[in-house]
Protein backbone atom coordinates (compact mmCIF):
# COMPACT_ATOMS: atom_id res chain seq x y z
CA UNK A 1 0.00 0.00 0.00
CA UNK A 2 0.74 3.72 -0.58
CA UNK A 3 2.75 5.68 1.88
CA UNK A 4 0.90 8.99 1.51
CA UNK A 5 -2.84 8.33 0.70
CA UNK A 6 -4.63 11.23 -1.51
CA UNK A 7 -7.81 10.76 -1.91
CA UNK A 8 -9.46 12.65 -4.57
CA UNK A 9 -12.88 13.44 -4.97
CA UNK A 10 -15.87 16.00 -6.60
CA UNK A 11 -14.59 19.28 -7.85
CA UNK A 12 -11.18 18.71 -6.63
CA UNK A 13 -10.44 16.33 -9.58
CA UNK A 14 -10.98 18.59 -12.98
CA UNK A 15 -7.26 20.45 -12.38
CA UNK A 16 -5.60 17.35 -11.85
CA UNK A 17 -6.29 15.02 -14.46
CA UNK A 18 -4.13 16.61 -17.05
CA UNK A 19 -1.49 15.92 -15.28
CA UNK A 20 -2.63 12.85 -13.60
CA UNK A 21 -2.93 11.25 -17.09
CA UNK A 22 0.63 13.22 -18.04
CA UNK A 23 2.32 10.88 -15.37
CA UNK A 24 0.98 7.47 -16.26
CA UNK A 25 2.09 8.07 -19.74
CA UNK A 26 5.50 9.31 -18.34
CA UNK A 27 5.70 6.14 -16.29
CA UNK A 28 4.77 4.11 -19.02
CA UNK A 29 1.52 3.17 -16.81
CA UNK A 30 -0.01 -0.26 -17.49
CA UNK A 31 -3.40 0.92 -19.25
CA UNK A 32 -6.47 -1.53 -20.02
CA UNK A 33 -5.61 -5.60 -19.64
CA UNK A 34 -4.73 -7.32 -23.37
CA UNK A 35 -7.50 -8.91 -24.70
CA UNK A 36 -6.11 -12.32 -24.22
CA UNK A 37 -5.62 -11.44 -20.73
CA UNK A 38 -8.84 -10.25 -19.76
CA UNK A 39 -10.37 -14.10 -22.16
CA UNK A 40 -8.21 -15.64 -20.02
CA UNK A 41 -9.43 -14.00 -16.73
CA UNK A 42 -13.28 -14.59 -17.46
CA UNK A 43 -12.44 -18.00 -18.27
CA UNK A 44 -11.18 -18.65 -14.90
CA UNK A 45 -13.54 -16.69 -13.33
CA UNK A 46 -15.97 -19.25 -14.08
CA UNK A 47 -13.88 -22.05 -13.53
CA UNK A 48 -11.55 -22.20 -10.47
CA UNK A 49 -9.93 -24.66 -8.81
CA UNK A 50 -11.76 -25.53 -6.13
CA UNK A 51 -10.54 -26.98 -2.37
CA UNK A 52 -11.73 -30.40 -0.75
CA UNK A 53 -11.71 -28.25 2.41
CA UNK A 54 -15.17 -26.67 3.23
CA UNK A 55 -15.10 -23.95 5.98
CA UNK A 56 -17.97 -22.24 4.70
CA UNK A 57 -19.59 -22.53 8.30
CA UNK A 58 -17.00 -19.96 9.90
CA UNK A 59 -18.89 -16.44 10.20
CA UNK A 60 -15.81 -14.56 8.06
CA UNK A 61 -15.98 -10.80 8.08
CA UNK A 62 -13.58 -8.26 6.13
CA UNK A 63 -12.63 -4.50 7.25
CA UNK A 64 -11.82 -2.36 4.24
CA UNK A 65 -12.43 1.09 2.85
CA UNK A 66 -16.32 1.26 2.45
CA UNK A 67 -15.64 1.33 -1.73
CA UNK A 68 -13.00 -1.33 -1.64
CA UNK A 69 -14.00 -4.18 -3.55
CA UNK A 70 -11.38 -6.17 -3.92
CA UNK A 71 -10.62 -7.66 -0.20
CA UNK A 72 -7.85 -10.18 0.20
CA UNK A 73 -8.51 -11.30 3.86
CA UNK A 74 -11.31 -11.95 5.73
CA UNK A 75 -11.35 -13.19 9.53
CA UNK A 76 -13.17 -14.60 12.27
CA UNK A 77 -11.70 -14.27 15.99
CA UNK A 78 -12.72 -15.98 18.79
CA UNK A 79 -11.88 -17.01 22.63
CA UNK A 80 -10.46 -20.42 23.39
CA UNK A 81 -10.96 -22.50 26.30
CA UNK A 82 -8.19 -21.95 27.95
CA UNK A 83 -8.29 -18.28 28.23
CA UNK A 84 -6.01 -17.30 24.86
CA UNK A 85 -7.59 -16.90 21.17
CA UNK A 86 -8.21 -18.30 18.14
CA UNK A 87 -7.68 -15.96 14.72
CA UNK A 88 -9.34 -17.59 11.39
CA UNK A 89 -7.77 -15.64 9.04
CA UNK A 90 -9.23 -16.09 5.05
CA UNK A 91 -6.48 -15.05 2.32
CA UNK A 92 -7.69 -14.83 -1.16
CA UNK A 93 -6.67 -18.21 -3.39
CA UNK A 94 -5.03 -16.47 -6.39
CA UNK A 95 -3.53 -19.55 -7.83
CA UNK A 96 -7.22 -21.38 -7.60
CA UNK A 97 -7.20 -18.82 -10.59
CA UNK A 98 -4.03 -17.84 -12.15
CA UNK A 99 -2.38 -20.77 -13.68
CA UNK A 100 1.23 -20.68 -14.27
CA UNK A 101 2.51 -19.22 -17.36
CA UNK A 102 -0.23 -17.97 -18.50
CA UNK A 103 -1.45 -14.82 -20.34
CA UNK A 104 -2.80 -13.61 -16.72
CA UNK A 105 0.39 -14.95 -14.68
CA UNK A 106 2.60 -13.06 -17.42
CA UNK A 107 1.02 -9.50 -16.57
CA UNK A 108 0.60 -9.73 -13.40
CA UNK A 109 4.46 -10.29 -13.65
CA UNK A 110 4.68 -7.46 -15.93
CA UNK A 111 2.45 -4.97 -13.41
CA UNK A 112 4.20 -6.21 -9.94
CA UNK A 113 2.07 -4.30 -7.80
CA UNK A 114 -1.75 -2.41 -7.77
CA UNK A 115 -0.61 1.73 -8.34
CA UNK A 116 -2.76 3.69 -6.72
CA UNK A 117 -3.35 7.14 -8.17
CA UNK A 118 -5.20 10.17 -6.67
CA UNK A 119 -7.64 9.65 -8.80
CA UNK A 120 -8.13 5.94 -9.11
CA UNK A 121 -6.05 2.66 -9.28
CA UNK A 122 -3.88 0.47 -12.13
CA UNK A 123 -4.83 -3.10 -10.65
CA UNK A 124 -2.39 -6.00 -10.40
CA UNK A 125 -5.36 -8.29 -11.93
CA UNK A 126 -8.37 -7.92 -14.09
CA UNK A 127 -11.11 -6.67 -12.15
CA UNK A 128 -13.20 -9.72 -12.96
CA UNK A 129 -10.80 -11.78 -10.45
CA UNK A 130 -9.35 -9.07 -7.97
CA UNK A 131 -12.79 -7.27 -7.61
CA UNK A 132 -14.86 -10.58 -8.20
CA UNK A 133 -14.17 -14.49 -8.39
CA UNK A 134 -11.60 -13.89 -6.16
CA UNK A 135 -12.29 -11.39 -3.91
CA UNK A 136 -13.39 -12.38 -0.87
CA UNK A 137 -17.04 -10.58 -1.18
CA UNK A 138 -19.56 -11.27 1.26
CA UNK A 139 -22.55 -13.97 0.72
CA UNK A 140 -19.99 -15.58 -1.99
CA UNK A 141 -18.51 -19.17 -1.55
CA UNK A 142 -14.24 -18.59 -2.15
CA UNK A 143 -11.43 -20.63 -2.42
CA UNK A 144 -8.99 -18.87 0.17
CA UNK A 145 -5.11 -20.08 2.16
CA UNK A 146 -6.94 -20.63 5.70
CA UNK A 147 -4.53 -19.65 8.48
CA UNK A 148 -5.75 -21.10 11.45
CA UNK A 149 -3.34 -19.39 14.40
CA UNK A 150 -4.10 -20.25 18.43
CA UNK A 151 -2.54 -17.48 20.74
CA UNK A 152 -2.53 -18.07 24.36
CA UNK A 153 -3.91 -15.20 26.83
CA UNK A 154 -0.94 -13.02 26.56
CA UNK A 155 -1.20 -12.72 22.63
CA UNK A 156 1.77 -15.51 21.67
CA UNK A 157 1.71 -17.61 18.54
CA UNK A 158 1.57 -21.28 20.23
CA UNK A 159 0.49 -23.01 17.20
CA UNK A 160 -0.40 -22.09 13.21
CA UNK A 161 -1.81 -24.15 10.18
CA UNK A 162 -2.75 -23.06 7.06
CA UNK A 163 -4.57 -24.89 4.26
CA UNK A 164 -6.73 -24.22 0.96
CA UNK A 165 -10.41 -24.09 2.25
CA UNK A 166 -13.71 -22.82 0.85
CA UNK A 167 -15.01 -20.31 2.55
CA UNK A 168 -17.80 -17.65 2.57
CA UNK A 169 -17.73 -13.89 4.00
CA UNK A 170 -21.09 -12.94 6.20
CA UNK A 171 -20.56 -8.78 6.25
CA UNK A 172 -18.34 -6.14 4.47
CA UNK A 173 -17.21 -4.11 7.49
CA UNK A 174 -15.23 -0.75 7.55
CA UNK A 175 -12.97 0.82 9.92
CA UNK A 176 -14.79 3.53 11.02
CA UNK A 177 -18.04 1.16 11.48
CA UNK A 178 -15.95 -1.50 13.59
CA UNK A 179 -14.27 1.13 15.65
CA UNK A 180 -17.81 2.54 16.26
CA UNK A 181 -19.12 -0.67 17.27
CA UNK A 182 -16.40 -1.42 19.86
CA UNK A 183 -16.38 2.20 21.16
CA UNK A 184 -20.22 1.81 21.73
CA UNK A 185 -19.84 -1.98 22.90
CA UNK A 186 -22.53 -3.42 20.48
CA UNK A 187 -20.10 -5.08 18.28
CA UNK A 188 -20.41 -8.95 18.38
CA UNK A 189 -17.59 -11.14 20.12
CA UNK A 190 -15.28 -11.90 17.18
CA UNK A 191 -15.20 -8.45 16.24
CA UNK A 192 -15.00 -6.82 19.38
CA UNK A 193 -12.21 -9.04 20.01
CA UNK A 194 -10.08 -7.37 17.51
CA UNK A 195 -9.72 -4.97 19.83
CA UNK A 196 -8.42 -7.39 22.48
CA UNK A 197 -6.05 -9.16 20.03
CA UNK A 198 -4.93 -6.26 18.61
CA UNK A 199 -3.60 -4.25 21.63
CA UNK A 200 -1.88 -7.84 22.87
CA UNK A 201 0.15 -8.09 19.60
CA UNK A 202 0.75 -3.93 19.98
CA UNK A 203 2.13 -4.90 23.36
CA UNK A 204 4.36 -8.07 21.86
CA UNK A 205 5.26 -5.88 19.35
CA UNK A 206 7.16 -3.20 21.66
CA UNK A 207 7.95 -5.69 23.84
CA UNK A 208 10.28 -6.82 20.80
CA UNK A 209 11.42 -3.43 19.80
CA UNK A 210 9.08 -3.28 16.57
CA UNK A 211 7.01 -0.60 15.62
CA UNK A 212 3.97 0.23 13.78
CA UNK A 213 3.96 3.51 11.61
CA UNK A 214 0.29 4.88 12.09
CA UNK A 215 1.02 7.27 9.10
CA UNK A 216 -1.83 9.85 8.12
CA UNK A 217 -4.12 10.29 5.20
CA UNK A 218 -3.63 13.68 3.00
CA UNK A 219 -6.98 14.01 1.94
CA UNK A 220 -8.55 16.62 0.00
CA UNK A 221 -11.30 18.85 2.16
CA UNK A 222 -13.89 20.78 -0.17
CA UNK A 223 -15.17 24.05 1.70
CA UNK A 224 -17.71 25.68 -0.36
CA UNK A 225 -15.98 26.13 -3.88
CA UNK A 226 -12.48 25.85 -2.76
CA UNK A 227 -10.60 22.59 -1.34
CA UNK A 228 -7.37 22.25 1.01
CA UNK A 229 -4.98 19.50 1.86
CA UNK A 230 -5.54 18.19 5.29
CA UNK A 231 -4.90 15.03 7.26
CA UNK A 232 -6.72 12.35 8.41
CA UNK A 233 -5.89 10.02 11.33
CA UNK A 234 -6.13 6.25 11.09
CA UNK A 235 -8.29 4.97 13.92
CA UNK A 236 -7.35 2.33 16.32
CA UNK A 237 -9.09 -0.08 14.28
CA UNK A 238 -7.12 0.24 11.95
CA UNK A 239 -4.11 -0.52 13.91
CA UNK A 240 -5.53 -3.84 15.30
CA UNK A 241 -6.60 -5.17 11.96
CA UNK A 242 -3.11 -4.42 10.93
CA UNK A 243 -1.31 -6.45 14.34
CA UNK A 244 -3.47 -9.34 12.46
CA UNK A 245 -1.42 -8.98 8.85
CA UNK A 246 1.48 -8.95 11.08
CA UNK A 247 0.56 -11.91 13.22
CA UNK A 248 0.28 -14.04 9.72
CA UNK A 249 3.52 -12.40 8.53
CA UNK A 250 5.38 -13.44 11.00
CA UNK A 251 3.85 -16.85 11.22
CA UNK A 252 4.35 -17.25 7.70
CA UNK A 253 8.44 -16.34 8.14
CA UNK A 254 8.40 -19.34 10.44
CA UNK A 255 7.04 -21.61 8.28
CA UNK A 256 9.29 -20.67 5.35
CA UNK A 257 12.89 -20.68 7.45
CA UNK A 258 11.61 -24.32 9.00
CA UNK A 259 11.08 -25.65 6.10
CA UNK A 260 14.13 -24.33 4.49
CA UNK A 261 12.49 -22.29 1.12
CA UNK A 262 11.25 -18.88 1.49
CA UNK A 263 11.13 -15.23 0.97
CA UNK A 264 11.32 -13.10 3.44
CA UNK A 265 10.16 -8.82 3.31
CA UNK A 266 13.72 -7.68 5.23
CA UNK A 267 14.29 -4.07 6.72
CA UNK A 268 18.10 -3.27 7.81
CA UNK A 269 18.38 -1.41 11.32
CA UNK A 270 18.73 2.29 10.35
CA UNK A 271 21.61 4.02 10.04
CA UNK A 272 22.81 6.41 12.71
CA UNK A 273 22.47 9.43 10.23
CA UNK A 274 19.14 9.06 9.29
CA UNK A 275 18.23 8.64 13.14
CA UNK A 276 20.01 11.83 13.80
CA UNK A 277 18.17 13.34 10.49
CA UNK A 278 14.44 12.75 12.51
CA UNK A 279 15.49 13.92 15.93
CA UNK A 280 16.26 17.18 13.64
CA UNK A 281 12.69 16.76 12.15
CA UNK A 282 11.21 15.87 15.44
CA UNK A 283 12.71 19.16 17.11
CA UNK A 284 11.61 21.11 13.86
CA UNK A 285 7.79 19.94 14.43
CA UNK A 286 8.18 20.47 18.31
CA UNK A 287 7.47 16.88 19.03
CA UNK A 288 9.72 15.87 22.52
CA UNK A 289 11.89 13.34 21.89
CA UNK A 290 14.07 12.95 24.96
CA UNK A 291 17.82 11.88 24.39
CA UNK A 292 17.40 8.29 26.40
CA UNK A 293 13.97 7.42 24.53
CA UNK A 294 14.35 5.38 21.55
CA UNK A 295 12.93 6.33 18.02
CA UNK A 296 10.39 3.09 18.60
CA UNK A 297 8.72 4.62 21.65
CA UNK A 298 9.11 8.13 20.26
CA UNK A 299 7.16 7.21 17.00
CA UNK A 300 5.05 4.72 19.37
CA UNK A 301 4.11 8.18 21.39
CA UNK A 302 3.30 10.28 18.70
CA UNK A 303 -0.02 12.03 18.08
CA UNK A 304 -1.60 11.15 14.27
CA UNK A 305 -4.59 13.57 14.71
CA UNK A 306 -2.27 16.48 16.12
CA UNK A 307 -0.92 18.13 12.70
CA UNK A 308 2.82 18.91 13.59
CA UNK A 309 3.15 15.20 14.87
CA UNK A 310 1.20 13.85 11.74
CA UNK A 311 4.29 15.34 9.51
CA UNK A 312 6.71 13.57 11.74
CA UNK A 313 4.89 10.49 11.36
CA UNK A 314 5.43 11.07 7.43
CA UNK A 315 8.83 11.84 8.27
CA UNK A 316 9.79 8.95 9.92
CA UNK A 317 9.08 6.79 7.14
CA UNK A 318 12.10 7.72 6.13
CA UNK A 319 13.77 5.27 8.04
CA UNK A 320 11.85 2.35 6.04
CA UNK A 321 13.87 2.90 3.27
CA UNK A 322 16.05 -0.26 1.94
CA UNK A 323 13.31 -2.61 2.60
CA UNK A 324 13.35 -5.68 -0.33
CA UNK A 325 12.93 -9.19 -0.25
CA UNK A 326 15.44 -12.05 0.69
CA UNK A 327 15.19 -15.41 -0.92
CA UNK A 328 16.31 -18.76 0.69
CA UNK A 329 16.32 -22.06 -1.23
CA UNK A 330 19.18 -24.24 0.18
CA UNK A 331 17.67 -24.32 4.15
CA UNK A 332 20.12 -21.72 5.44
CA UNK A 333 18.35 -18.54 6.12
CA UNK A 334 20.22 -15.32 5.20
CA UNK A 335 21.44 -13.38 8.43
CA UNK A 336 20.55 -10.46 8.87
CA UNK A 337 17.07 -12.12 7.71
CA UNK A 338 14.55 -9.34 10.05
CA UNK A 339 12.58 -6.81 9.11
CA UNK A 340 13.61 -3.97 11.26
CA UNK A 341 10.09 -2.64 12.13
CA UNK A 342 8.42 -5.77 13.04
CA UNK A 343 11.84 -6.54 14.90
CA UNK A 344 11.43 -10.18 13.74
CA UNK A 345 11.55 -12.39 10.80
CA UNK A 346 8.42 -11.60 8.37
CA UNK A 347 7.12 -12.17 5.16
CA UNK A 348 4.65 -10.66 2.08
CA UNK A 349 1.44 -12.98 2.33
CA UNK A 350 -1.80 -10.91 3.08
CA UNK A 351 -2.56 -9.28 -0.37
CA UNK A 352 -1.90 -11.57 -3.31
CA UNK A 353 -4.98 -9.55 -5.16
CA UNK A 354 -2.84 -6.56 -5.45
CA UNK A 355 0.95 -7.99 -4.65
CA UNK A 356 2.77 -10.57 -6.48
CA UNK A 357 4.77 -11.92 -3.88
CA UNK A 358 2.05 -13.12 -1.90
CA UNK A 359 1.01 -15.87 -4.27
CA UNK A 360 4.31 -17.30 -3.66
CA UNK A 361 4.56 -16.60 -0.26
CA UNK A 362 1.37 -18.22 0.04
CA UNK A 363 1.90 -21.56 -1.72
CA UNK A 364 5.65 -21.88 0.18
CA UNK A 365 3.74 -22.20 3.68
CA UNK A 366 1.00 -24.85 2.19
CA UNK A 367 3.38 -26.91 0.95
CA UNK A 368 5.32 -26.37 4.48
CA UNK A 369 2.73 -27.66 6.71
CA UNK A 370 1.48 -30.08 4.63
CA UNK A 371 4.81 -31.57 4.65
CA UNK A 372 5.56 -31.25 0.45
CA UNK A 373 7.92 -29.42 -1.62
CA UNK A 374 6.79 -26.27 -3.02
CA UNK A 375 5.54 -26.58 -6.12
CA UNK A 376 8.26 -26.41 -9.27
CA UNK A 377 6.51 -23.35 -10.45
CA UNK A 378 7.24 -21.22 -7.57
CA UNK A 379 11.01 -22.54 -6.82
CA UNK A 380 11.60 -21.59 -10.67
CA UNK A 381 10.10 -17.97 -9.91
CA UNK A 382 11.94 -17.34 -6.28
CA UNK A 383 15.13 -15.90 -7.31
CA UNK A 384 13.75 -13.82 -9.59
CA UNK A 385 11.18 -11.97 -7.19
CA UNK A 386 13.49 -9.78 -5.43
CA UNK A 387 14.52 -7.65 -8.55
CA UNK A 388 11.06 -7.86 -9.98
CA UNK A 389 9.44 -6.23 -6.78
CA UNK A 390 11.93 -4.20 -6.58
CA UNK A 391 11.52 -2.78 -9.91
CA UNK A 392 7.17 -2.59 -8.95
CA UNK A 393 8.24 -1.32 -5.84
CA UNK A 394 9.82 1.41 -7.32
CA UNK A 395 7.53 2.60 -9.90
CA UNK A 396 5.00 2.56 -7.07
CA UNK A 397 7.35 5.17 -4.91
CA UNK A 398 7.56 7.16 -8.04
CA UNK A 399 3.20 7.38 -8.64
CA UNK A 400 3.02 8.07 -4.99
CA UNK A 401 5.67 10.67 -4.38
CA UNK A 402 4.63 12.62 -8.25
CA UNK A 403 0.93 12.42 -7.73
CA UNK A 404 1.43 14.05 -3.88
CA UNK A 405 3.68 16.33 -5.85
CA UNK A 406 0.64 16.95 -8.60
CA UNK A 407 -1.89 17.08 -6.09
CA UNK A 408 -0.19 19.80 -4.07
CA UNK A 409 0.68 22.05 -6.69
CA UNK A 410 -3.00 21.67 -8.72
CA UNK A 411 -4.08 23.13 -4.62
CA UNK A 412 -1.75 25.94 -4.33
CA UNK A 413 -1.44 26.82 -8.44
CA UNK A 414 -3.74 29.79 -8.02
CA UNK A 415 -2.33 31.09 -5.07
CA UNK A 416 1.33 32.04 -5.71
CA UNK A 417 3.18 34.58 -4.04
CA UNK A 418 0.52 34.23 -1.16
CA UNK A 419 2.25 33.97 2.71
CA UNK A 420 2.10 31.02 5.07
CA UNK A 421 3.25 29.88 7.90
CA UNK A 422 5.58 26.86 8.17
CA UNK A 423 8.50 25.04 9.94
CA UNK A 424 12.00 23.87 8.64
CA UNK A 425 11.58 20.47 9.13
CA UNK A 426 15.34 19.73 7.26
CA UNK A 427 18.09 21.59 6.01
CA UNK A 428 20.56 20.48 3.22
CA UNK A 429 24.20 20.42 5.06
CA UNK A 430 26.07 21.48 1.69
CA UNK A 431 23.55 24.30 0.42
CA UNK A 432 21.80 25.69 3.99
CA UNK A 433 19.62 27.66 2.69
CA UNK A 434 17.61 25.04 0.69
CA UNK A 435 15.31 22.44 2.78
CA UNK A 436 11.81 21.95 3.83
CA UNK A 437 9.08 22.97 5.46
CA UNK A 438 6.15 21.75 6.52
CA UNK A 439 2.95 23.75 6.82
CA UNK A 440 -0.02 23.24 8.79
CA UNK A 441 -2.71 24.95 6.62
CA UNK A 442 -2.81 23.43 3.87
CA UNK A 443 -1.37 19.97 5.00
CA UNK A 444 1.70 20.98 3.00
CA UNK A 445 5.60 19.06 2.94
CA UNK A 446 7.47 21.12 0.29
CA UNK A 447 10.68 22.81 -0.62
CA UNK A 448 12.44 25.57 -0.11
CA UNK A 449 15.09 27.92 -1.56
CA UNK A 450 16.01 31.13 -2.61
CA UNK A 451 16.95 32.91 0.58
CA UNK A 452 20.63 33.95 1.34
CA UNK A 453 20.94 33.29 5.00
CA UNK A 454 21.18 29.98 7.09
CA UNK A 455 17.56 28.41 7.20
CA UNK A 456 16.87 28.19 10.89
CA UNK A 457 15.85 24.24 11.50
CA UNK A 458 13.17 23.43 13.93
CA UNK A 459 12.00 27.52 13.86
CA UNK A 460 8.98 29.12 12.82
CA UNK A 461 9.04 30.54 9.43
CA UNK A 462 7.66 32.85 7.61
CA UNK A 463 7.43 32.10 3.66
CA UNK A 464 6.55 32.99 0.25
CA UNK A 465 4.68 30.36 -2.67
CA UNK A 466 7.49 30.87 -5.41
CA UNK A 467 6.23 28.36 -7.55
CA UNK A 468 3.04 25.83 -7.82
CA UNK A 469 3.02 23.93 -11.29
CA UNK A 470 0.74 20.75 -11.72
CA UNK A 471 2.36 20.07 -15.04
CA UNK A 472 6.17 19.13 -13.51
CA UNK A 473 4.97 18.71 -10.15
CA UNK A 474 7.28 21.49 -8.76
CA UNK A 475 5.96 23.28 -5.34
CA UNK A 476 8.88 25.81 -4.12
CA UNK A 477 8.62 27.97 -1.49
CA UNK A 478 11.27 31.19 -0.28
CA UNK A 479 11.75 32.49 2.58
CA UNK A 480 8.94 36.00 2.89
């Protein structure tokens, strides 16, 4: 998923799809599926392959955006007899679809990843599987991986099986309706135990030094016939049905280095200069970060619905950077094989609808528990994944970081030379008087040069709109 989410809507989209539509051609932007593709896709549709395994009695739900149609996981939660949990947790079967080699299997080779633009998404599949057959839609027998993971009362894996199963969804659930629910305590058992679950894994999670980023949304706000950037704060609930992702990550890692063939997502430990690059932010934004207290707690601690802490949250993914994949093929795992966040050993396996990875991450811990070699089609495909998501990966980074680029300067286009108020947030060492500042109103994160003093990091500032061009994405701000 994106870093930054824009979400574009109404009025606010006629300035931007000039350029919008500039960038995927730019990019070289997957359009429409092939013809053959999209045969191929209906044909499977129709026909998938289908598990021995019914579980179509478990009373699945999925949490998603309330327009989000095509929903990888689905999950049921509930208490066990002993006093810890059970999690039932439904992945979309991509291969029950997508046979190997084929027209379908090529592209989605050829797209990676699902791009998400301001203004709408490039999908990793044909909408006929990822927002249909495949998607795991409510009322709507699915072939699905079924993790079945026991925790005991403190939140700890103690045992994890995962198999092809059919299964059905009973209810389409959103965030904001599940974290109403809870809040109000009419929610049902397995989804008021999300809550429950999820603040146990929160507390594994910092018990092992990992850390969650609960990054904002930049969302476009229409006031009468104007619109501003502004941010939006992920709810609790979202945070909880993410500890479950992570849960299955993790358990999935294990699988993988036991049985000796994997993949793993890895995350290298920071470097000291990029650590010392946020406290820099941190003090810019006025967010206390005292010398003994790791970044972890610091980021742990921080505020998403209070605005100056919401651009250190964007800040600090910074420190995410150099994440890829790791493959293992020969039983001896990689060291360092951990993903620095999760502060453990994790793996891609949650969203095979819109990632490749997961397909293959997925059939690895089958064939793992069931005792079998992984099939020859995904041992052939292993060492190639790294440099393929990477490439996806990085043409992703690119949409996100031009469209929040586009979307900024289509806001601010018609009001150049107008005065704001901001922050330095950074300052270049070699030129000091080019960085970047962050401004409250709009929910701005742009550049600055043009003075000839000394920017003063972490101060209140003062500053001009130089520039605000949709067409090359350029926002620049001087010093007023």
């Amino acid at each position: 998923m994106p870093r930054r989410h824009i979400h574009v809507t109404g009025a606010a989209e006629a300035p931007l799809r000039a350029a919008l539509r500039a960038l995927r051609t730019e990019l070289a932007i997957p359009a429409a599926f092939p013809p053959a593709v999209l045969a191929e896709a209906e044909a499977a549709a129709k026909n998938p392959r289908l598990p021995a395994y019914d579980a179509t009695d478990i009373p699945f739900f999925t949490i998603d955006p309330p327009t989000s149609t095509d929903l990888d996981q689905a999950m049921h939660l509930a208490r066990r007899a002993d006093g810890g949990y059970r999690v039932h947790y439904a992945i979309a079967d991509v291969a029950a679809f997508v046979a190997p080699g084929s027209a379908v299997d090529a592209e989605a080779h050829r797209r990676v990843l699902t791009l998400y633009f301001p203004d709408g998404k490039v999908p990793l599949h044909p909408a006929v599987l990822s927002e249909g057959a495949a998607s795991l839609l409510p009322g709507e027998p699915r072939p699905a991986l079924l993790w079945r993971i026991d925790l005991d009362a403190q939140g700890r894996r103690v045992a994890t099986d995962v198999r092809r199963a059919l299964v059905r969804s009973r209810a389409k659930l959103d965030y904001a309706g599940v974290q109403r629910r809870i809040d109000d305590g009419t929610a049902e058992e397995p989804v008021a135990l999300l809550r429950d679950i999820g603040r146990l894994r929160e507390a594994l999670e910092s018990e092992r030094g990992g850390i969650s980023l609960n990054v904002p949304e930049q969302e476009i706000v229409e006031t009468g016939r104007t619109y501003s950037l502004a941010y939006r704060a992920p709810l609790p609930a979202d945070a909880w049905n993410a500890q479950i992702s992570l849960l299955t990550g993790m358990a999935a890692a294990d699988l993988m280095t036991a049985a000796g063939t994997g993949i793993l997502r890895t995350l290298p430990t920071a470097p000291d200069g990029a650590v010392a690059r946020l406290r820099r932010s941190a003090q810019a934004l006025g967010v206390d970060w005292p010398h003994h207290v790791s970044y972890a707690d610091v980021v742990r601690s921080a505020d998403p619905t209070d605005p100056r802490q919401a651009a250190f949250l964007q800040e600090c993914t910074t420190l995410l950077r150099g994440a890829g994949y790791t493959v293992f093929t020969d039983g001896h795992v990689p060291t360092p094989a951990v993903h620095a966040a999760v502060a453990d050993e994790y793996t891609h396996c949650t969203a095979p609808l819109r990632r490749l990875v997961d397909r293959y991450a997925g059939e690895l811990c089958v064939a793992a528990v069931a005792g079998n070699e992984p099939p020859e089609w995904v041992r052939s495909a292993l060492p190639g994944l790294p440099d393929e998501m990477a490439a996806g990966s990085r043409r992703a980074n690119t949409v996100e970081r031009e469209s929040v680029d586009i979307v900024e300067a289509a806001l601010l286009r018609d009001r150049i030379g107008e005065v704001f108020d901001a922050y330095v947030i950074d300052v270049k060492e070699r030129e000091p008087a080019v960085g970047t500042v962050h401004l409250e109103d709009p929910a701005v994160v742009a550049r600055i040069a043009g003075g000839e003093s000394r920017l003063p990091l972490g101060e209140w500032l003062r500053v001009r709109l130089a520039e605000a061009d949709p067409g090359s994405a350029k926002v620049l701000f001087a010093p007023a």
